[in-house]
C-alpha atoms as a PDB file:
ATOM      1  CA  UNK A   1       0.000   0.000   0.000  1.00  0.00           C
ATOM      2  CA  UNK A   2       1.190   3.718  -0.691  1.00  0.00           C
ATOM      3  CA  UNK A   3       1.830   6.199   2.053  1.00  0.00           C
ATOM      4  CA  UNK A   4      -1.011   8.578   3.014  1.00  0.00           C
ATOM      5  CA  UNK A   5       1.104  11.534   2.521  1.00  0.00           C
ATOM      6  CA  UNK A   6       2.448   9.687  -1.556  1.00  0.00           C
ATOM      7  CA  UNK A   7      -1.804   9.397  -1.752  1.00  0.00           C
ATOM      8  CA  UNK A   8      -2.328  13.122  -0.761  1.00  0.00           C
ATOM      9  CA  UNK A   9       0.627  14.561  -2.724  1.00  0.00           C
ATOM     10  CA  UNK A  10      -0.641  13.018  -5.846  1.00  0.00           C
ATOM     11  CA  UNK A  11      -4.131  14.337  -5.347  1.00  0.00           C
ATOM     12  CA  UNK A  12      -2.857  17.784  -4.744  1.00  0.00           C
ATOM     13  CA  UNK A  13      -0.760  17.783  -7.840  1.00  0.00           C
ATOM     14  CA  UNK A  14      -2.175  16.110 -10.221  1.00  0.00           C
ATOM     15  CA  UNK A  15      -5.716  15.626  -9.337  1.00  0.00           C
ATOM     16  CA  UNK A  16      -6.981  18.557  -8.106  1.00  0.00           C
ATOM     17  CA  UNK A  17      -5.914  21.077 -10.740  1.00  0.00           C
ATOM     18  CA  UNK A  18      -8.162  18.990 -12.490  1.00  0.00           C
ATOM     19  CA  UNK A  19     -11.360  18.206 -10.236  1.00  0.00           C
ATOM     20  CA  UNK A  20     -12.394  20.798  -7.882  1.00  0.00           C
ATOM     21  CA  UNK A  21     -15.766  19.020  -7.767  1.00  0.00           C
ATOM     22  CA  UNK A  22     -16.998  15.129  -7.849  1.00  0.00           C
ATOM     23  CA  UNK A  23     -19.393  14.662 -10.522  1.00  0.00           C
ATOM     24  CA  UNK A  24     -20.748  11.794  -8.794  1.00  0.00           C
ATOM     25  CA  UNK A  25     -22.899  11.139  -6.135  1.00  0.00           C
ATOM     26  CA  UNK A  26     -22.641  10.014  -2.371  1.00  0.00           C
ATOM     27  CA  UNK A  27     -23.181   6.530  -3.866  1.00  0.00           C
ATOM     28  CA  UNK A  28     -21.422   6.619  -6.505  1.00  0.00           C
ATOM     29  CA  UNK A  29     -18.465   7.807  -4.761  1.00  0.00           C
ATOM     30  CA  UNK A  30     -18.064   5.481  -2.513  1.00  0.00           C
ATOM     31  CA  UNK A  31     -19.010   2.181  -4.558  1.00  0.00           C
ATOM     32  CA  UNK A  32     -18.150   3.129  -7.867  1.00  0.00           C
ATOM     33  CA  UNK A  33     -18.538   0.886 -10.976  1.00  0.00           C
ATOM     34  CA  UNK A  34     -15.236  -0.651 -11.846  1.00  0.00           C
ATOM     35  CA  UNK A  35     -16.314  -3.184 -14.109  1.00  0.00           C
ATOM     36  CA  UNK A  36     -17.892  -0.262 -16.404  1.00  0.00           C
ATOM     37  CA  UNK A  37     -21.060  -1.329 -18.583  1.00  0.00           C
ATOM     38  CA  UNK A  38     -24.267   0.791 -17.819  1.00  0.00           C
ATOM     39  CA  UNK A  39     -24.229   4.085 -18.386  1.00  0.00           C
ATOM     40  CA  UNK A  40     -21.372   4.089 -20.886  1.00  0.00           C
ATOM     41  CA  UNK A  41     -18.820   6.901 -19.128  1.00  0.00           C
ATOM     42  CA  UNK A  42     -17.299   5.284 -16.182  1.00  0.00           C
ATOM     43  CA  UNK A  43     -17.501   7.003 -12.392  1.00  0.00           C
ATOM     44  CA  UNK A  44     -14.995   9.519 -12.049  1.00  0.00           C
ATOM     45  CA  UNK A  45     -13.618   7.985  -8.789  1.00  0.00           C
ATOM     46  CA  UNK A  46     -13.378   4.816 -11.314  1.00  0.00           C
ATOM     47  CA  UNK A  47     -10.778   7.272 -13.443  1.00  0.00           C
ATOM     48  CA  UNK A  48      -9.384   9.229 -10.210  1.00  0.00           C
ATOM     49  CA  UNK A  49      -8.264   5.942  -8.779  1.00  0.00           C
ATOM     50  CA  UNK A  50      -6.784   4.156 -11.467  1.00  0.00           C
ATOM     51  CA  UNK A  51      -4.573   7.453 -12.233  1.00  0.00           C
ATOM     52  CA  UNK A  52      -3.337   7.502  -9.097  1.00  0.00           C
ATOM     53  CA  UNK A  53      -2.455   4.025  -8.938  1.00  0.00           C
ATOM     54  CA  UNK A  54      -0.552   4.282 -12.037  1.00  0.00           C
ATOM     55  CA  UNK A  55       0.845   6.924 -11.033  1.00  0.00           C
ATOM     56  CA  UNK A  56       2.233   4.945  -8.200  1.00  0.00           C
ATOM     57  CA  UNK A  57       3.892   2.369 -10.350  1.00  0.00           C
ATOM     58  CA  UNK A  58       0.387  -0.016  -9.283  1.00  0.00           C
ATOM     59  CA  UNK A  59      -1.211   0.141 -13.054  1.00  0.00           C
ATOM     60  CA  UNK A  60      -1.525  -3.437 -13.049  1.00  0.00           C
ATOM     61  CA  UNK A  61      -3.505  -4.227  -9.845  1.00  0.00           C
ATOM     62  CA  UNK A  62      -6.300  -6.547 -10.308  1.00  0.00           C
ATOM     63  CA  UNK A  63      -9.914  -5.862 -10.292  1.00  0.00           C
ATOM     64  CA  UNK A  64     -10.201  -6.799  -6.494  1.00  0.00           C
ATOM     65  CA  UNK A  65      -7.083  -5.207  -5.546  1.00  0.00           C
ATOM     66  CA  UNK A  66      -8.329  -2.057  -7.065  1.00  0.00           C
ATOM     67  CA  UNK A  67     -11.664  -1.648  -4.750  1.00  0.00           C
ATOM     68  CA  UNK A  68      -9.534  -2.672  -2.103  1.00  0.00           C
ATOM     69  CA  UNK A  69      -7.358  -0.090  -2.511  1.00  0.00           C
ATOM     70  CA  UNK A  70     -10.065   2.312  -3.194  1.00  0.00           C
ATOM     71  CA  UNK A  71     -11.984   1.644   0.002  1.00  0.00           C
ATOM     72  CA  UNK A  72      -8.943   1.850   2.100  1.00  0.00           C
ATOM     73  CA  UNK A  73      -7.977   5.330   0.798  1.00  0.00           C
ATOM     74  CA  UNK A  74     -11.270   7.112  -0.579  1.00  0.00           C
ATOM     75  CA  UNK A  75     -12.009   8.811   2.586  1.00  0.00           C
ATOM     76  CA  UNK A  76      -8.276  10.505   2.275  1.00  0.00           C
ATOM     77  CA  UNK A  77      -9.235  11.569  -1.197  1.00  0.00           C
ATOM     78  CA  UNK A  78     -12.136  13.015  -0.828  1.00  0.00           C
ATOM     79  CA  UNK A  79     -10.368  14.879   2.536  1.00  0.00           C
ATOM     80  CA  UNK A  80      -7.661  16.162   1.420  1.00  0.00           C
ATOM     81  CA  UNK A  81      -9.756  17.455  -2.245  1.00  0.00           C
ATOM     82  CA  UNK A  82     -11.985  19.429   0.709  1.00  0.00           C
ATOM     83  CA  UNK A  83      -9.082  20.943   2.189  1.00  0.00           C
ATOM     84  CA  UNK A  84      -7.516  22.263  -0.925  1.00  0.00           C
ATOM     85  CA  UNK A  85     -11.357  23.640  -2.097  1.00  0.00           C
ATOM     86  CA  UNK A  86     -11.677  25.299   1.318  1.00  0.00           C
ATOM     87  CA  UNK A  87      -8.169  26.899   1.238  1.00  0.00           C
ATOM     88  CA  UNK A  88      -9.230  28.499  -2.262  1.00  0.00           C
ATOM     89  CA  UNK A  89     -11.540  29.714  -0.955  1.00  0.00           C
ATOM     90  CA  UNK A  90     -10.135  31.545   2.245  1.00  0.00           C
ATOM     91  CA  UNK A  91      -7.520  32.700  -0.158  1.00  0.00           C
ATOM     92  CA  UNK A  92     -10.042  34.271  -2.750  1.00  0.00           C
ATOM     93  CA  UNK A  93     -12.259  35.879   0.503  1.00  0.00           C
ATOM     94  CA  UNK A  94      -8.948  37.510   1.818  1.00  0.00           C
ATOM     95  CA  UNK A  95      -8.264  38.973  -1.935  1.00  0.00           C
ATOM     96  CA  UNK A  96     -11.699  40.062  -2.047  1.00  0.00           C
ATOM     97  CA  UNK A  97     -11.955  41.778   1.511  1.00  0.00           C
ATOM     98  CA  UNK A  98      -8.625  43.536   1.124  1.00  0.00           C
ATOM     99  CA  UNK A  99      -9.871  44.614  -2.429  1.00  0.00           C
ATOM    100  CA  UNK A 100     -13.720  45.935  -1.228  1.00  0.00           C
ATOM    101  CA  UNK A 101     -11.042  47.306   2.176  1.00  0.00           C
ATOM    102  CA  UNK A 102      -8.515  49.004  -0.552  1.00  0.00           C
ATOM    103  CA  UNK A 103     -11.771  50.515  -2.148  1.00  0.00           C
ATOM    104  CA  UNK A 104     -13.244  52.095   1.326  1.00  0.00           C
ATOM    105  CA  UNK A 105     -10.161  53.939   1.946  1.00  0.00           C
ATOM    106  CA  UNK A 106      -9.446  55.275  -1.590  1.00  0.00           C
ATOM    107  CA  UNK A 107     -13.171  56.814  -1.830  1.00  0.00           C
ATOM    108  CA  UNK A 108     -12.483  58.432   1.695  1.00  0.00           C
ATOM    109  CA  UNK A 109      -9.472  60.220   1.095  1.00  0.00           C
END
């Protein structure tokens, strides 16, 4: 098994400058479809996990080794994708108060 902190690098380089938002649902999420069929586009935690796991050198894990893997670390995932979202958005709310701030003051002088 990877490291946590391998897991949560990965997502915060390579993941989530790509997904800032799961497109599926609670359900979905958490059981996802990895044998495909159905709908025709598979889950997107199907295609988050298996680019992490190749990206960890783990390309060629089985079908069971795969929802294995992904129930062990989902919960990190979906974590650590939180934490980045809600640190975008403290940054953007300290940009925007010390803009609207910057504003007050130049009208007043």
């Amino acid at each position: 098994m990877a490291s946590i902190y391998t897991v949560e690098r990965y997502v915060k380089n390579s993941v989530y400058p790509k997904i800032k938002f799961f497109s599926d649902n609670e359900e979905d999420y958490n059981q996802p479809n990895f044998v495909g069929g159905g709908s025709g586009t598979p889950h997107q935690s199907v295609s988050i996990c298996n680019k992490i796991l190749t990206s960890l050198g783990k390309g060629h894990y089985t079908l069971t080794q795969k929802v294995s893997w992904w129930v062990a670390y989902r919960k990190i995932i979906k974590k650590k994708l939180f934490k980045l979202r809600q640190a975008d958005v403290r940054s953007l709310q300290v940009v925007f108060l010390e803009c609207e701030l910057y504003v007050l003051v130049r009208n007043y002088i």
